[in-house]
C-alpha atoms as a PDB file:
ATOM      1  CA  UNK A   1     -18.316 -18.791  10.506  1.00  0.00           C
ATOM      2  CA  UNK A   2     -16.711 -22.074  10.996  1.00  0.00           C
ATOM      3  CA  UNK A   3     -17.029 -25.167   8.530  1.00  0.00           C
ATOM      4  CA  UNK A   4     -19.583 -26.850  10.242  1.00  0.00           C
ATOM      5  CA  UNK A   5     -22.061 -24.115   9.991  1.00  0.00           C
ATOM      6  CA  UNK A   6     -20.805 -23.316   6.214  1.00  0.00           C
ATOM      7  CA  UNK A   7     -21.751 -26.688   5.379  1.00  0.00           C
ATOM      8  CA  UNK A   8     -24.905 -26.533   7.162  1.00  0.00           C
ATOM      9  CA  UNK A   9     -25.835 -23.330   5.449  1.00  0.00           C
ATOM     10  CA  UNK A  10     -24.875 -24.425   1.943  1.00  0.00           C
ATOM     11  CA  UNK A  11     -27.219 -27.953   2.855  1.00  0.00           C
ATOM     12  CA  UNK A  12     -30.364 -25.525   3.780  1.00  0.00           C
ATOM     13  CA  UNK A  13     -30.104 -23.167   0.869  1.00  0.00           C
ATOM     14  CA  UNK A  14     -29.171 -26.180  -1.413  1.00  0.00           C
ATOM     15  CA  UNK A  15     -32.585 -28.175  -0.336  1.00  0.00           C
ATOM     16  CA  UNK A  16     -34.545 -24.860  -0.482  1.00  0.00           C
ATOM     17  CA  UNK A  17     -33.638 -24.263  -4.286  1.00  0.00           C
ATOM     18  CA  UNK A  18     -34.292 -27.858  -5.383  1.00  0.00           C
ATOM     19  CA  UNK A  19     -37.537 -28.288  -3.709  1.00  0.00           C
ATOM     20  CA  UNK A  20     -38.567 -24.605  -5.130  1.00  0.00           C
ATOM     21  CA  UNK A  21     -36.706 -26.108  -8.147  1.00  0.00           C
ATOM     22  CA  UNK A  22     -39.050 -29.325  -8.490  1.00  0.00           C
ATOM     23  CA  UNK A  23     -42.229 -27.143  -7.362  1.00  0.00           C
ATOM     24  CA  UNK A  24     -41.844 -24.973 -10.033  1.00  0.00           C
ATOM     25  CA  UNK A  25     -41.127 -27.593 -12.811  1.00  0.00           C
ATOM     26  CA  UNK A  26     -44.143 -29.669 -11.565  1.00  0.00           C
ATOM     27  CA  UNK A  27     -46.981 -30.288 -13.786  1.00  0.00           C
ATOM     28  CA  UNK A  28     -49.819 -28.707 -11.573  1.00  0.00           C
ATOM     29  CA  UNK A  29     -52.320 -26.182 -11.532  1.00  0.00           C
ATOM     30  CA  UNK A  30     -51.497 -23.246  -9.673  1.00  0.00           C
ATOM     31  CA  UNK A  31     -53.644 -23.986  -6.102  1.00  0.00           C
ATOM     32  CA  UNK A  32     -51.691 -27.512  -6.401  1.00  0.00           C
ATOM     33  CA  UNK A  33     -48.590 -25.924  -6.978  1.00  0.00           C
ATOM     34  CA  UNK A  34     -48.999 -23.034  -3.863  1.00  0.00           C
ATOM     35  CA  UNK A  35     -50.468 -26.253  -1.194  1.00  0.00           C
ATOM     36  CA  UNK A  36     -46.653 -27.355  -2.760  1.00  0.00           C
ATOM     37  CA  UNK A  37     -44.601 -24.250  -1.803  1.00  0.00           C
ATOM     38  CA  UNK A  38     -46.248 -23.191   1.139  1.00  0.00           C
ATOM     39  CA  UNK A  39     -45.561 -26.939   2.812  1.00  0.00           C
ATOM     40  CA  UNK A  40     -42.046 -26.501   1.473  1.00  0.00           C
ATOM     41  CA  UNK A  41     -41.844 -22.932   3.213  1.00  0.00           C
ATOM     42  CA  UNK A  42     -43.259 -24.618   6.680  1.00  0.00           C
ATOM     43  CA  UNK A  43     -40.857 -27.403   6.210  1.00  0.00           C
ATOM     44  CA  UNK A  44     -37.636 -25.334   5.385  1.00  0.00           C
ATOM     45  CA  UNK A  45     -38.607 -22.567   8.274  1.00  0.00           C
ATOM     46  CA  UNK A  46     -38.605 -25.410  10.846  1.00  0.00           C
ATOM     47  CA  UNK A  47     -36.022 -26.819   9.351  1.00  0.00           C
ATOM     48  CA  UNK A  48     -33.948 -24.021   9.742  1.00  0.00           C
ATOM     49  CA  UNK A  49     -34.911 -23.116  12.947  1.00  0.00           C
ATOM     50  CA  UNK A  50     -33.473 -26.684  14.320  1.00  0.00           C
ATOM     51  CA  UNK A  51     -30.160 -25.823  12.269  1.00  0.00           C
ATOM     52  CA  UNK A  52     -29.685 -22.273  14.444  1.00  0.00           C
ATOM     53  CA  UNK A  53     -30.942 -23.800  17.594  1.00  0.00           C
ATOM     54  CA  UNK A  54     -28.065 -26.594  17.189  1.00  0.00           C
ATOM     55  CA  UNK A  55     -25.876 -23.924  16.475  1.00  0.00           C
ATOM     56  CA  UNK A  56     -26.809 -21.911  19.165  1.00  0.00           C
ATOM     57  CA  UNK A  57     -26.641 -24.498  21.426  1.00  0.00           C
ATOM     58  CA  UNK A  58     -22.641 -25.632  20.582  1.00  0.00           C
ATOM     59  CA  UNK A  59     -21.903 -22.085  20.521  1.00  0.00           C
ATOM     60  CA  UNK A  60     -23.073 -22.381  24.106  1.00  0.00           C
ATOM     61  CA  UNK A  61     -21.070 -25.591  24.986  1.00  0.00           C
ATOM     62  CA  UNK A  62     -17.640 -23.414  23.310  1.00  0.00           C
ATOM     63  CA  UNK A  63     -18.614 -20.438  25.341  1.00  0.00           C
ATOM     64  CA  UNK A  64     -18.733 -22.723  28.625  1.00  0.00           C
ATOM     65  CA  UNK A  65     -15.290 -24.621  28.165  1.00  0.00           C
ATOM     66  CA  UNK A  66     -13.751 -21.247  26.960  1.00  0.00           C
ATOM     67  CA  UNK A  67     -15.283 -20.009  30.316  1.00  0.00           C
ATOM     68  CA  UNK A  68     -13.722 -22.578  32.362  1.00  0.00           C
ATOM     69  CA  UNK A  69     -10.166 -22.747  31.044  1.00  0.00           C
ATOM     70  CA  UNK A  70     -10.367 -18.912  32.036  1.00  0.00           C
ATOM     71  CA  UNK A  71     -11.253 -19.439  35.302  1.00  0.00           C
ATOM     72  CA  UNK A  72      -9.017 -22.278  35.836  1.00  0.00           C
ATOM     73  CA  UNK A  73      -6.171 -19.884  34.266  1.00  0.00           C
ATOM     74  CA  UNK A  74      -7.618 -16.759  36.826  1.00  0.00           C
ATOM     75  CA  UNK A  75      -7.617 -19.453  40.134  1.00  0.00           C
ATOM     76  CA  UNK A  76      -4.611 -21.011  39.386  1.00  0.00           C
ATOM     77  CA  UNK A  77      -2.438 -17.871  39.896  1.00  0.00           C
END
């Protein structure tokens, strides 16, 4: 795992605990209080999913300029 996707990691967990964090420490009845936590569920799920897609996606881009320095290597001898 490279920095980039370390850093992105620690950023989703980090926002996942402190919006649990301020859910649970809310003042609210309890239907308030699940609306609260299932919205932040929603909201980290997609947010997640956008964070693997845009790591999918560079790991792509690296996998195609690894794949043409090889073949530039294989052709050129």
């Amino acid at each position: 795992m490279d920095n980039t996707s370390k850093v992105l990691f620690a950023a989703l967990v980090g926002a996942a605990a402190g919006a649990v964090a301020g859910i649970m420490l809310a003042p609210e009845s309890g239907t308030e209080t699940r609306k609260k936590v299932k919205k932040s569920a929603k909201k980290f799920k997609k947010d997640a999913t956008k964070s693997m897609e845009d790591l999918a996606e560079k790991g792509n881009e690296v996998m195609d300029g690894i794949k043409k320095k090889t073949d530039s290597i294989i052709n050129a001898q």
